[in-house]
PDB file of N, CA and C in Angstrom:
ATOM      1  N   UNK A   1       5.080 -25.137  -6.652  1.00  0.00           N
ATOM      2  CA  UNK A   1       5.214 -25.308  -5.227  1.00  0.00           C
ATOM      3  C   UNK A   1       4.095 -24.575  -4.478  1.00  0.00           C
ATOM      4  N   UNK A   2       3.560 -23.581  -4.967  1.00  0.00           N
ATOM      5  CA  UNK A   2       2.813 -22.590  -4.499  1.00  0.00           C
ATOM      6  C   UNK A   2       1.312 -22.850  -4.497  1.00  0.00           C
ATOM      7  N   UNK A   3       0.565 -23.710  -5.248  1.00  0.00           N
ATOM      8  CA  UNK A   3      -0.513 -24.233  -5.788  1.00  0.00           C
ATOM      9  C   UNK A   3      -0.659 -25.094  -4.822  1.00  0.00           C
ATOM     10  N   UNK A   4       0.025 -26.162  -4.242  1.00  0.00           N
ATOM     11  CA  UNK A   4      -0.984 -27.206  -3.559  1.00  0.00           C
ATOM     12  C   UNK A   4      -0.529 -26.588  -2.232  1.00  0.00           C
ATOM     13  N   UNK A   5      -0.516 -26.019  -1.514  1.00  0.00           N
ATOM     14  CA  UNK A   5      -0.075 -25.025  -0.700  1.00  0.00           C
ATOM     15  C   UNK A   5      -1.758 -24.103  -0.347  1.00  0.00           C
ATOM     16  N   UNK A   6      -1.918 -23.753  -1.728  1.00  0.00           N
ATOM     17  CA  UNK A   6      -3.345 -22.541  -2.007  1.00  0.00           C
ATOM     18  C   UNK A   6      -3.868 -23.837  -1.834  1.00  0.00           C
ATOM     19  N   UNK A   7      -4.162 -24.766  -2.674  1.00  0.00           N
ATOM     20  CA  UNK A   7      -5.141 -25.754  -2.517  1.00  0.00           C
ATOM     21  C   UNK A   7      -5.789 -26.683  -1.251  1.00  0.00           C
ATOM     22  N   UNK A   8      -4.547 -26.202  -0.470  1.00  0.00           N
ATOM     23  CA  UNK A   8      -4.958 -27.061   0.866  1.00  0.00           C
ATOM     24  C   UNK A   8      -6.261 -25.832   1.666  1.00  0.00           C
ATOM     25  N   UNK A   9      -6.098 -24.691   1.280  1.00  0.00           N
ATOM     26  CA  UNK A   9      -6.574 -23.856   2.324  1.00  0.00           C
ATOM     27  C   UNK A   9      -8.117 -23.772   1.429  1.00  0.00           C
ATOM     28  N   UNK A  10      -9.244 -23.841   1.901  1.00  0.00           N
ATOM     29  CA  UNK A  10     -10.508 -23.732   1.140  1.00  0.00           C
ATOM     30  C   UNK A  10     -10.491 -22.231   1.017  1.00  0.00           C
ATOM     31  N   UNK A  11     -11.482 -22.129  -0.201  1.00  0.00           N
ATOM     32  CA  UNK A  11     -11.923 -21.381  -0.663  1.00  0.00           C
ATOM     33  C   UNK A  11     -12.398 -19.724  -0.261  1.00  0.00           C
ATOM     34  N   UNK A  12     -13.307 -20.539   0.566  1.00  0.00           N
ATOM     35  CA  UNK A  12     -14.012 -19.312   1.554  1.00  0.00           C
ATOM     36  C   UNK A  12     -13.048 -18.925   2.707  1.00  0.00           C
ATOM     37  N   UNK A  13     -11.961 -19.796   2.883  1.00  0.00           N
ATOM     38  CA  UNK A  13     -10.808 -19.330   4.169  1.00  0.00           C
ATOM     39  C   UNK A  13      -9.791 -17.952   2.979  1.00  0.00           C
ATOM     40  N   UNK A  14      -9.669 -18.578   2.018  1.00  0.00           N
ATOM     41  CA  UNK A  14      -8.590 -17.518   1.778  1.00  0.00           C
ATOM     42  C   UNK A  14      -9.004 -15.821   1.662  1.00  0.00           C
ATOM     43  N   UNK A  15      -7.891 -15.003   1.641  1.00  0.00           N
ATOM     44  CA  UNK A  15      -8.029 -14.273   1.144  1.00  0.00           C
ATOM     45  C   UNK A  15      -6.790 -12.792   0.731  1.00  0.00           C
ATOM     46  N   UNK A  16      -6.838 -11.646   0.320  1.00  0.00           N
ATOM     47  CA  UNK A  16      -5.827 -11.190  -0.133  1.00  0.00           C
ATOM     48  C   UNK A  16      -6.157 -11.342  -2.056  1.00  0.00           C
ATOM     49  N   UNK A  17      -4.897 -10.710  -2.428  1.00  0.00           N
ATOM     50  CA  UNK A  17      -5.319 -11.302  -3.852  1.00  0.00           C
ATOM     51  C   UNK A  17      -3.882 -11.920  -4.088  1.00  0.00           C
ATOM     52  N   UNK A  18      -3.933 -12.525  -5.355  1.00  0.00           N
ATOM     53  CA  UNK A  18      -2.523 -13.278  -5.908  1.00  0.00           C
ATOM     54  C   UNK A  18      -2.925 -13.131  -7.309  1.00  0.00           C
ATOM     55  N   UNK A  19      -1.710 -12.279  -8.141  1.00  0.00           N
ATOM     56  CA  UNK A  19      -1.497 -11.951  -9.371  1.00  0.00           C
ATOM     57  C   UNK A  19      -1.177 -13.263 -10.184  1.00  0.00           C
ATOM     58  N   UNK A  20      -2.153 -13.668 -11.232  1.00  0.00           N
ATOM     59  CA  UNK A  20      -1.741 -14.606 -12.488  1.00  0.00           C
ATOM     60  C   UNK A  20      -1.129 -14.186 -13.452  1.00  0.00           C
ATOM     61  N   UNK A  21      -0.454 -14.908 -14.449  1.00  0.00           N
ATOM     62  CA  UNK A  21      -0.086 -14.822 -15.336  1.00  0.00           C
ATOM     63  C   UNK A  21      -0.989 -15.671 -16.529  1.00  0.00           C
ATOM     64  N   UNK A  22      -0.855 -15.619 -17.419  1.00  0.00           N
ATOM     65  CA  UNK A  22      -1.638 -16.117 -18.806  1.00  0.00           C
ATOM     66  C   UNK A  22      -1.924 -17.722 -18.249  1.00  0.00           C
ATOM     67  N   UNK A  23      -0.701 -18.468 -17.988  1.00  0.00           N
ATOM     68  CA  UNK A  23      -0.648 -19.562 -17.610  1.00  0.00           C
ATOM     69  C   UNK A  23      -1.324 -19.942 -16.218  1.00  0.00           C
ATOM     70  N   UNK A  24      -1.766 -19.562 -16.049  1.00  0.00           N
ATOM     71  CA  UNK A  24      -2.767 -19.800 -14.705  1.00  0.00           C
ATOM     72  C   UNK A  24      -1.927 -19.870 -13.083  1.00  0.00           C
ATOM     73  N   UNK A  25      -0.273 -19.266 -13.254  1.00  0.00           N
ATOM     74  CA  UNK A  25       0.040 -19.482 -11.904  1.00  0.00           C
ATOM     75  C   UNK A  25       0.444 -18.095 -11.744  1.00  0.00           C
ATOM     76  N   UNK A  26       0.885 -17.926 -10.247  1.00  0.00           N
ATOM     77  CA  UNK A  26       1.489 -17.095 -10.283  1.00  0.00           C
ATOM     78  C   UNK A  26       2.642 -16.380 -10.243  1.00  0.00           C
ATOM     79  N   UNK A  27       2.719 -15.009 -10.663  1.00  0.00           N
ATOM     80  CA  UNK A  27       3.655 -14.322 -11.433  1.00  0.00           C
ATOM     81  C   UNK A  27       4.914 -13.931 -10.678  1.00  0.00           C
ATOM     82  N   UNK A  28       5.753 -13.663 -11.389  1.00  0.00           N
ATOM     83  CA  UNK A  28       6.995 -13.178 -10.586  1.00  0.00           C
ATOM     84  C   UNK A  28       7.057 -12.009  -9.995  1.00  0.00           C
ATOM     85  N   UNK A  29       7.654 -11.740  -9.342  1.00  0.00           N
ATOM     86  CA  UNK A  29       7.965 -10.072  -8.534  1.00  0.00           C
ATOM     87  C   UNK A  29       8.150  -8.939  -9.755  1.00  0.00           C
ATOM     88  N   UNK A  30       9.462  -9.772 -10.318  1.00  0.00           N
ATOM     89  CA  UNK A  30      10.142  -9.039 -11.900  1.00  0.00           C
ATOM     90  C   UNK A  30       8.844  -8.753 -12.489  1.00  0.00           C
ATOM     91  N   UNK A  31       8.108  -9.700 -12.858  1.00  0.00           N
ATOM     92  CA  UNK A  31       7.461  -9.587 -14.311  1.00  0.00           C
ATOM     93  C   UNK A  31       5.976  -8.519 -13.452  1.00  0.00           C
ATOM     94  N   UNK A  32       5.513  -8.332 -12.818  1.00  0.00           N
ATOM     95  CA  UNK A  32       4.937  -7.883 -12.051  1.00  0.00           C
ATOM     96  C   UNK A  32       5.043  -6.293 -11.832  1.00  0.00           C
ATOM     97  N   UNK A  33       6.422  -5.882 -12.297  1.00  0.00           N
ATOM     98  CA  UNK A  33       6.797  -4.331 -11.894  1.00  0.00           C
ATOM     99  C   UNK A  33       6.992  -4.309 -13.241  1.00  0.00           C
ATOM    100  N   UNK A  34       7.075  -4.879 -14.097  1.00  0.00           N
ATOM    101  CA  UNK A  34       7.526  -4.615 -15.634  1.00  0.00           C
ATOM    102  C   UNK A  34       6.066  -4.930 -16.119  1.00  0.00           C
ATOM    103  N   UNK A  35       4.780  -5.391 -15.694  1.00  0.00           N
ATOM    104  CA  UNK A  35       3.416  -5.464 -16.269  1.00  0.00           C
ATOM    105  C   UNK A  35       3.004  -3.711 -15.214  1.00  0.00           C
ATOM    106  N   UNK A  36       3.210  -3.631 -14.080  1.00  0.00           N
ATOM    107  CA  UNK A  36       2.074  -2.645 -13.145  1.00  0.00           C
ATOM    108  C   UNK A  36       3.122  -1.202 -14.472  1.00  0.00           C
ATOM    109  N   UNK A  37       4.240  -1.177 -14.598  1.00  0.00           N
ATOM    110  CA  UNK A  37       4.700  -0.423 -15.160  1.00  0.00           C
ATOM    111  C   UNK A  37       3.982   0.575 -16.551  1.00  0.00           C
ATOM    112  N   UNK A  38       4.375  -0.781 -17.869  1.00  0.00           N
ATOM    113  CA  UNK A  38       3.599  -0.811 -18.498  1.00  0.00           C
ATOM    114  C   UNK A  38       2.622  -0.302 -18.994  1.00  0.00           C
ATOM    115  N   UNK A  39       1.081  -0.773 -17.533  1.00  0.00           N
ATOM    116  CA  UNK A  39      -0.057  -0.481 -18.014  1.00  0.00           C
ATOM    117  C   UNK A  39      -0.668   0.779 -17.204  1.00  0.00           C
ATOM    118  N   UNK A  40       0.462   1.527 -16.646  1.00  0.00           N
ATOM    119  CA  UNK A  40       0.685   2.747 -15.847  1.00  0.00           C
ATOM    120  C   UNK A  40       0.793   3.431 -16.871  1.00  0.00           C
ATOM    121  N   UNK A  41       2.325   3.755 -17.533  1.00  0.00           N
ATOM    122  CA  UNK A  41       2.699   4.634 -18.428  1.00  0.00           C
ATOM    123  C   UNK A  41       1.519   4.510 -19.313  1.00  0.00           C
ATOM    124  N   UNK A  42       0.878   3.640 -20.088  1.00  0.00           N
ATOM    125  CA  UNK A  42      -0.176   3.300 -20.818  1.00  0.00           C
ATOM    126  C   UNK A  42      -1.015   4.247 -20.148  1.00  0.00           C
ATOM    127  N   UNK A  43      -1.636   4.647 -19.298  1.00  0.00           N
ATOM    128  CA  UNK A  43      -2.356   4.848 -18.335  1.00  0.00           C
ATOM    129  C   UNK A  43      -2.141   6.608 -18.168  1.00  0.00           C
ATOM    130  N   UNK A  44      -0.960   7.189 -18.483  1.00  0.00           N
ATOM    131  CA  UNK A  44      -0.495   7.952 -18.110  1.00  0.00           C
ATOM    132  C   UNK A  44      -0.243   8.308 -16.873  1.00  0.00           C
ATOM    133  N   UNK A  45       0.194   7.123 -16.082  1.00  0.00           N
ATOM    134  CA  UNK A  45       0.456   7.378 -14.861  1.00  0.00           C
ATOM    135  C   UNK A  45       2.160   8.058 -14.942  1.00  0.00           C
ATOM    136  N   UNK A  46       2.421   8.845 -14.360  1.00  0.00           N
ATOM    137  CA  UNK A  46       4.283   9.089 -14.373  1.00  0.00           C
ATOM    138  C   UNK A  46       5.130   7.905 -13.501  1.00  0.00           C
ATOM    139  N   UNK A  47       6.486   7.693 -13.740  1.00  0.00           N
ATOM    140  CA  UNK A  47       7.181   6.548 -13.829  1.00  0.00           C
ATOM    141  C   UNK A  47       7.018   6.848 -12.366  1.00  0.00           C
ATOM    142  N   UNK A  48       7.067   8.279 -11.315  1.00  0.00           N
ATOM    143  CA  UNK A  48       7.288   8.163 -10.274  1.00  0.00           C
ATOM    144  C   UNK A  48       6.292   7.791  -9.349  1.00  0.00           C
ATOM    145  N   UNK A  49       5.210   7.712  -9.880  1.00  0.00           N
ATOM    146  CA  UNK A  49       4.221   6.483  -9.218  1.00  0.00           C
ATOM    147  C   UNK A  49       4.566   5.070  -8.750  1.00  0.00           C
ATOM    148  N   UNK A  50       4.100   4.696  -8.186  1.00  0.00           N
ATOM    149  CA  UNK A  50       4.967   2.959  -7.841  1.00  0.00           C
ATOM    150  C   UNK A  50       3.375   2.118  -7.508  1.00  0.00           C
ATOM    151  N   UNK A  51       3.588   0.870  -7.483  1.00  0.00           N
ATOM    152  CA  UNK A  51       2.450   0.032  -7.444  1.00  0.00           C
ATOM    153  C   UNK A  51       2.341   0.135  -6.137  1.00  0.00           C
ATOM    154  N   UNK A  52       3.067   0.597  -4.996  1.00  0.00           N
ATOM    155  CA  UNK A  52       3.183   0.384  -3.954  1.00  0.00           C
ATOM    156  C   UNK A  52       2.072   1.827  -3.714  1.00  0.00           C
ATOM    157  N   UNK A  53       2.302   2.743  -4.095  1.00  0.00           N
ATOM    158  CA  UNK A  53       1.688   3.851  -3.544  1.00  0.00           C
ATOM    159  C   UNK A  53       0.034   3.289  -3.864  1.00  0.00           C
ATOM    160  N   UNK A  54      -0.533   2.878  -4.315  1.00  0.00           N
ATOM    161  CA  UNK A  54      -1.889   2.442  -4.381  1.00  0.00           C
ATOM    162  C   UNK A  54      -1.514   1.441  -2.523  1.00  0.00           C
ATOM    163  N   UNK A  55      -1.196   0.601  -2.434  1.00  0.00           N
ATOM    164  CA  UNK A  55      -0.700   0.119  -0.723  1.00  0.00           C
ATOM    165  C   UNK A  55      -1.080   0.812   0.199  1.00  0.00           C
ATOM    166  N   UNK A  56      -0.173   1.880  -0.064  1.00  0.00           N
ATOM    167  CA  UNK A  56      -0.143   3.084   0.957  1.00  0.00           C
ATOM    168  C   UNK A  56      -1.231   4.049   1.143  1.00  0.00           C
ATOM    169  N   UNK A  57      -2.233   4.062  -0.041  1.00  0.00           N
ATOM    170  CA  UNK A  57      -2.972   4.987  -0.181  1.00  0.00           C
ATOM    171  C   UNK A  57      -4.159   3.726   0.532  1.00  0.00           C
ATOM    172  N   UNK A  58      -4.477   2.551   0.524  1.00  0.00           N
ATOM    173  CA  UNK A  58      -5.451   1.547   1.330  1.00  0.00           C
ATOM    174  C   UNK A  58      -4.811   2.204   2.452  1.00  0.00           C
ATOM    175  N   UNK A  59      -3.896   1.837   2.826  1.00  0.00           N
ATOM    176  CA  UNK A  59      -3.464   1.874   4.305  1.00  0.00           C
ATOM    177  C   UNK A  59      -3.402   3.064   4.988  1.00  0.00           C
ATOM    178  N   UNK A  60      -3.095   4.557   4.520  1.00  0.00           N
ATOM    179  CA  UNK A  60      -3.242   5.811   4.920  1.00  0.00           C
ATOM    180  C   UNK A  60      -5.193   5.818   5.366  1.00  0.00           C
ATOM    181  N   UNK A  61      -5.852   5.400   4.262  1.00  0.00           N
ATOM    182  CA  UNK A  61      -7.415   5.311   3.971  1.00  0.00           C
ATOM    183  C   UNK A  61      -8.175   4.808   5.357  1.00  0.00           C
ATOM    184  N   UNK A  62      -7.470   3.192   5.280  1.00  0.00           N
ATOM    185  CA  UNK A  62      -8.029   2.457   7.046  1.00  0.00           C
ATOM    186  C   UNK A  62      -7.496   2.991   7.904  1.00  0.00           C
ATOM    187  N   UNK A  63      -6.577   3.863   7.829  1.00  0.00           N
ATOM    188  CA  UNK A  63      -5.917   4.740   8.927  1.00  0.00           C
ATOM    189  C   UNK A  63      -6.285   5.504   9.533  1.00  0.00           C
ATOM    190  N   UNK A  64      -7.493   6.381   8.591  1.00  0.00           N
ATOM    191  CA  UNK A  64      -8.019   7.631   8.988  1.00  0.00           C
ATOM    192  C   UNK A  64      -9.515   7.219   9.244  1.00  0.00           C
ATOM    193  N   UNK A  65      -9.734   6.264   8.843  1.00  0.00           N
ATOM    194  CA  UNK A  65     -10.957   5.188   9.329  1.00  0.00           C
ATOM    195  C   UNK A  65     -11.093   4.728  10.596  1.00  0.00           C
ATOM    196  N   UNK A  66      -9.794   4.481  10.993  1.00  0.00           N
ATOM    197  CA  UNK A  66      -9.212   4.414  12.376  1.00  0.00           C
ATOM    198  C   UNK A  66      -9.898   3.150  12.844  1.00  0.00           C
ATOM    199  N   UNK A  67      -9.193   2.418  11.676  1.00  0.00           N
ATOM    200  CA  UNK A  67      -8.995   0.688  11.755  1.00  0.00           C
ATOM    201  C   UNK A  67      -7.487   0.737  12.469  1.00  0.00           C
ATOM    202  N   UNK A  68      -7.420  -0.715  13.123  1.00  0.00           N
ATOM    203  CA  UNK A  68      -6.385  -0.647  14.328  1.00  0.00           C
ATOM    204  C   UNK A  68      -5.289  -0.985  13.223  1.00  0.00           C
ATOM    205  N   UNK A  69      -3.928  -0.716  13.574  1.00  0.00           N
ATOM    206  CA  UNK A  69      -2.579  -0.793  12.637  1.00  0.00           C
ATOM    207  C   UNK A  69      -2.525  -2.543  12.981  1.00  0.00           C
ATOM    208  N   UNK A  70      -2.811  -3.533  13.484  1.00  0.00           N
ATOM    209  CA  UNK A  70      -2.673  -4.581  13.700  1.00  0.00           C
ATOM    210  C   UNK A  70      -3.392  -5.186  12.180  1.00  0.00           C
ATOM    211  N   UNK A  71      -4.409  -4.729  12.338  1.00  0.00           N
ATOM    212  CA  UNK A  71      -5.674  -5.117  11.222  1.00  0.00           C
ATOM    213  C   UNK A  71      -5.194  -4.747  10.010  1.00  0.00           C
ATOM    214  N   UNK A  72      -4.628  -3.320   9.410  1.00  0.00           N
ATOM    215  CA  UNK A  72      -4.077  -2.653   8.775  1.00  0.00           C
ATOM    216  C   UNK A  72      -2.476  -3.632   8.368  1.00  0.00           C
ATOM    217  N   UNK A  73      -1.683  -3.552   8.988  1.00  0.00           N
ATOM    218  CA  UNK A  73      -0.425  -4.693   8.846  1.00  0.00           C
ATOM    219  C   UNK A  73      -1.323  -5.876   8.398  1.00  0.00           C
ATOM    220  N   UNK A  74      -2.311  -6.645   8.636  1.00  0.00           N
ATOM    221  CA  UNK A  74      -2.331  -8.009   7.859  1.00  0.00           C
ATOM    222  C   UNK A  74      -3.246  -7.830   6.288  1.00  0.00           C
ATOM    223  N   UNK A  75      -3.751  -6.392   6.086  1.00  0.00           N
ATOM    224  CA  UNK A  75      -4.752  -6.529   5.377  1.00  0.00           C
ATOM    225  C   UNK A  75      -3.308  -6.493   3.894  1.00  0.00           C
ATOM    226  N   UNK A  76      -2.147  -5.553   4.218  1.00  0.00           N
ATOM    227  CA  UNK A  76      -1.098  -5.643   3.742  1.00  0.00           C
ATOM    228  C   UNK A  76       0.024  -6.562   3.393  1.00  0.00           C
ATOM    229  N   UNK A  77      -0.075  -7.313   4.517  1.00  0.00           N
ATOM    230  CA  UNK A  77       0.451  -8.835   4.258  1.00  0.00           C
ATOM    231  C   UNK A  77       1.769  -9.009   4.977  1.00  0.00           C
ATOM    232  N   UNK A  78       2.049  -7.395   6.103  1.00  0.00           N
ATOM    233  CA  UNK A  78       3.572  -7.559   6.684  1.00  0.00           C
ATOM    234  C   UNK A  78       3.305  -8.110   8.079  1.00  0.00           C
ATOM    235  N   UNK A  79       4.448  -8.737   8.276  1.00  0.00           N
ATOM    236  CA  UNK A  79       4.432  -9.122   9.696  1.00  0.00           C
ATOM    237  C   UNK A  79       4.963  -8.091  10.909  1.00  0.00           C
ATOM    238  N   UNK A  80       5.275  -6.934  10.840  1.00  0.00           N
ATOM    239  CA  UNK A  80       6.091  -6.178  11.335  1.00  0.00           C
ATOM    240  C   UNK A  80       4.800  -5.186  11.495  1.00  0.00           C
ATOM    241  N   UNK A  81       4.476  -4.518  12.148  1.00  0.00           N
ATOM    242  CA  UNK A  81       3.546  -3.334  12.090  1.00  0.00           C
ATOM    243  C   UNK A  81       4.679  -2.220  11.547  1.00  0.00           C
ATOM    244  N   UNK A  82       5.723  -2.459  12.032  1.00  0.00           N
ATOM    245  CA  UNK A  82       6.429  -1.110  11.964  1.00  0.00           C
ATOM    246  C   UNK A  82       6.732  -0.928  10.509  1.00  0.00           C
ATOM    247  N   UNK A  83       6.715  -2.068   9.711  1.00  0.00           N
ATOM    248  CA  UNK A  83       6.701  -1.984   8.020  1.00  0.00           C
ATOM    249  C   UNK A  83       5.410  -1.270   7.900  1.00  0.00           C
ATOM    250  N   UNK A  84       4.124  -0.842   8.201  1.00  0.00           N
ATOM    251  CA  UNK A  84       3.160  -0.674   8.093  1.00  0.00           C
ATOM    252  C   UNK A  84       3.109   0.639   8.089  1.00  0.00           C
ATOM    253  N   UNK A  85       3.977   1.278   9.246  1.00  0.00           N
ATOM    254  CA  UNK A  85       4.006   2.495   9.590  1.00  0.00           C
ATOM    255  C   UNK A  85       4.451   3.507   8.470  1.00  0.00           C
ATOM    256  N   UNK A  86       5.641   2.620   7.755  1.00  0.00           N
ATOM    257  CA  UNK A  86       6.057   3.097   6.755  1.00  0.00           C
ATOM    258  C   UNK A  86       4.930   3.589   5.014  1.00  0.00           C
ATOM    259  N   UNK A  87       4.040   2.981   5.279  1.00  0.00           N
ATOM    260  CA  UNK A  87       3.026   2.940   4.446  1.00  0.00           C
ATOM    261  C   UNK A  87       1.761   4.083   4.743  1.00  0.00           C
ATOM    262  N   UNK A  88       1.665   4.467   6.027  1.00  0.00           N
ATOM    263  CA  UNK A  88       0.668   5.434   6.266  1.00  0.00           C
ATOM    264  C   UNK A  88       1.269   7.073   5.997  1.00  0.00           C
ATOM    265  N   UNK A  89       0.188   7.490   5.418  1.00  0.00           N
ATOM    266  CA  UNK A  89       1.194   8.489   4.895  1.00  0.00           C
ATOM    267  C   UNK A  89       0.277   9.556   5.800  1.00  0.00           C
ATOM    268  N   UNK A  90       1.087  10.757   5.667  1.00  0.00           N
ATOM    269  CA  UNK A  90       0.010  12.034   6.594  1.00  0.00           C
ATOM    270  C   UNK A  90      -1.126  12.374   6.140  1.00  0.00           C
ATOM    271  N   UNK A  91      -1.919  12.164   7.536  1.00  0.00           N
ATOM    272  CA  UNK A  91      -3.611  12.283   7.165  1.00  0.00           C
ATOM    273  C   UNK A  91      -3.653  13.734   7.435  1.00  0.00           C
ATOM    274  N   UNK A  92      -3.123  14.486   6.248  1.00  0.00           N
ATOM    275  CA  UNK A  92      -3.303  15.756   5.696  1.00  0.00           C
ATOM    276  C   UNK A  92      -5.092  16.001   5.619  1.00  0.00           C
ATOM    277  N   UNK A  93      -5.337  16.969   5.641  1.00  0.00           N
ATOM    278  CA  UNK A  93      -6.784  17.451   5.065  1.00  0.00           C
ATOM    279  C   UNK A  93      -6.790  17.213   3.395  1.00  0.00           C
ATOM    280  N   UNK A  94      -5.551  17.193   2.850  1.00  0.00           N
ATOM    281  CA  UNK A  94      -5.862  16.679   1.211  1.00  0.00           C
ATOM    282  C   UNK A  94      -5.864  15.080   1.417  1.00  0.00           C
ATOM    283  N   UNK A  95      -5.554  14.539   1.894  1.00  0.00           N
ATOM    284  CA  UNK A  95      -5.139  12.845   2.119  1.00  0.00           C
ATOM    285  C   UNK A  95      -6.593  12.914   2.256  1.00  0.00           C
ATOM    286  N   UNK A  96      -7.645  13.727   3.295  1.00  0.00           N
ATOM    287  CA  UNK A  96      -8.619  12.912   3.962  1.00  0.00           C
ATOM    288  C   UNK A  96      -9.976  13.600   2.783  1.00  0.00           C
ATOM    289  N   UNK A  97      -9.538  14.380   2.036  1.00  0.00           N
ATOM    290  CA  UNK A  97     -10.092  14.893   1.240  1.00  0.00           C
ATOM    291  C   UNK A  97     -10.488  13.714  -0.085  1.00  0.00           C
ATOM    292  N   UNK A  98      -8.956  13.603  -0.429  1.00  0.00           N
ATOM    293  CA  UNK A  98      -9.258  12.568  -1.431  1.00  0.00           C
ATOM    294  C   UNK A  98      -9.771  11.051  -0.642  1.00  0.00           C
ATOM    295  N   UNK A  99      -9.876  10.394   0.122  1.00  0.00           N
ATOM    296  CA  UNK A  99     -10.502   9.397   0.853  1.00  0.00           C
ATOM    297  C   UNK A  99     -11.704   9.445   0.798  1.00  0.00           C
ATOM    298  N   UNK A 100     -12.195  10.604   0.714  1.00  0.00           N
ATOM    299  CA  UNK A 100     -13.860  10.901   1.129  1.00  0.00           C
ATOM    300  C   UNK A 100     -14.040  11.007  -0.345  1.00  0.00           C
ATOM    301  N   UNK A 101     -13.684  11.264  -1.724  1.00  0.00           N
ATOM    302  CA  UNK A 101     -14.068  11.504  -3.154  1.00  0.00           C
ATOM    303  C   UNK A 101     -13.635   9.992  -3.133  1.00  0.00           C
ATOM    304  N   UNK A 102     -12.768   8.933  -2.900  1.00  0.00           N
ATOM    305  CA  UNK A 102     -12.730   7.864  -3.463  1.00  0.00           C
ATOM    306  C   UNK A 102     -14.065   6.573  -2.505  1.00  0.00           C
ATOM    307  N   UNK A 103     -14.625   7.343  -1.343  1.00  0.00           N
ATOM    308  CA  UNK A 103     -15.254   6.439  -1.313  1.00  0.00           C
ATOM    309  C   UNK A 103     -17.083   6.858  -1.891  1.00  0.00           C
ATOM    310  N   UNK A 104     -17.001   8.574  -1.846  1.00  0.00           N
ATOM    311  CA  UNK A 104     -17.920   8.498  -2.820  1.00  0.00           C
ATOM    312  C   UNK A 104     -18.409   7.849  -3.991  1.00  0.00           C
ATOM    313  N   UNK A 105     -17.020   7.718  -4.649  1.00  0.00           N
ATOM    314  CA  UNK A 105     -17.182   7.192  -5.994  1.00  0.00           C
ATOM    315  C   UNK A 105     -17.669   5.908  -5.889  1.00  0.00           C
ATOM    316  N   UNK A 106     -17.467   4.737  -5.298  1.00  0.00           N
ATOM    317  CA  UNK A 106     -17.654   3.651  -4.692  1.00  0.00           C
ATOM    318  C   UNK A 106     -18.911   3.176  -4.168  1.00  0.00           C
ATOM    319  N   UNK A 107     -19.286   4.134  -3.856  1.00  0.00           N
ATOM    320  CA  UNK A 107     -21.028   4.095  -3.457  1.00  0.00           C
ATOM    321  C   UNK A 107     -21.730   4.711  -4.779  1.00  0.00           C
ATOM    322  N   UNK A 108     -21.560   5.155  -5.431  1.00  0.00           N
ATOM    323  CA  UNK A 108     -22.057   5.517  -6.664  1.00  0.00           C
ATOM    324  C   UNK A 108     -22.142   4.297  -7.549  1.00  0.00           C
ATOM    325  N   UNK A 109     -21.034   3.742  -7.963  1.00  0.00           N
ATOM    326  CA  UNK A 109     -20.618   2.938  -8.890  1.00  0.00           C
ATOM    327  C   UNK A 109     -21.363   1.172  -8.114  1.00  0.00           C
ATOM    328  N   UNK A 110     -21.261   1.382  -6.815  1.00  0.00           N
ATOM    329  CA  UNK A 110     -21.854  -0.095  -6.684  1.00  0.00           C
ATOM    330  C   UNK A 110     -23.062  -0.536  -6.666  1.00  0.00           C
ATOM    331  N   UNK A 111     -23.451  -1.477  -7.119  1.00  0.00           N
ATOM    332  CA  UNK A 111     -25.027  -1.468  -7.610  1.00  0.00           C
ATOM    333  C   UNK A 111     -25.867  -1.971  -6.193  1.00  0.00           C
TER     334      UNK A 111
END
């Protein structure tokens, strides 16, 4: 159902990402928290990490960038800003600390 839906919208219009599965569509919610899981613990991430906190950590990031929460809510995909709000976390001096080492890294690494 979801495919000719994507297919109507070109290429260069879309954007966001959408998780596949082996089979070329996409994946369930379920199978999705039982893969980010997974390749976390693999990872040594602790269980109390959530896929969501990578979300929150974009959205705390454009926050302190002081991209508008309008912009911020769609880059996330909610319709509610106030879901959004829930996602910015306190722009602590460690929050803005680590922001500034992750976009270092980023300028390093891009060619």
């Amino acid at each position: 159902m979801l495919c000719p839906l994507l297919d109507a919208v070109p290429h260069a219009e879309r954007s966001g990402a959408i998780v596949k599965g082996e089979s070329g569509l996409p994946i369930r919610e379920r199978s999705y928290r039982k893969w980010f899981r997974e390749i976390a613990r693999a990872a040594g991430i602790p269980d109390k990490v959530w896929s969501m906190d990578s979300r929150a950590g974009a959205a705390t990031e454009a926050d302190a960038a002081g991209v508008d929460l309008k912009s911020i809510s769609d880059l996330l995909t909610h319709a509610e800003p106030r879901t959004t709000l829930r996602y910015i976390r306190s722009a602590s001096k460690r929050v803005r600390d680590v922001a500034k080492a992750r976009a270092r890294t980023r300028e390093v690494s891009d060619p």
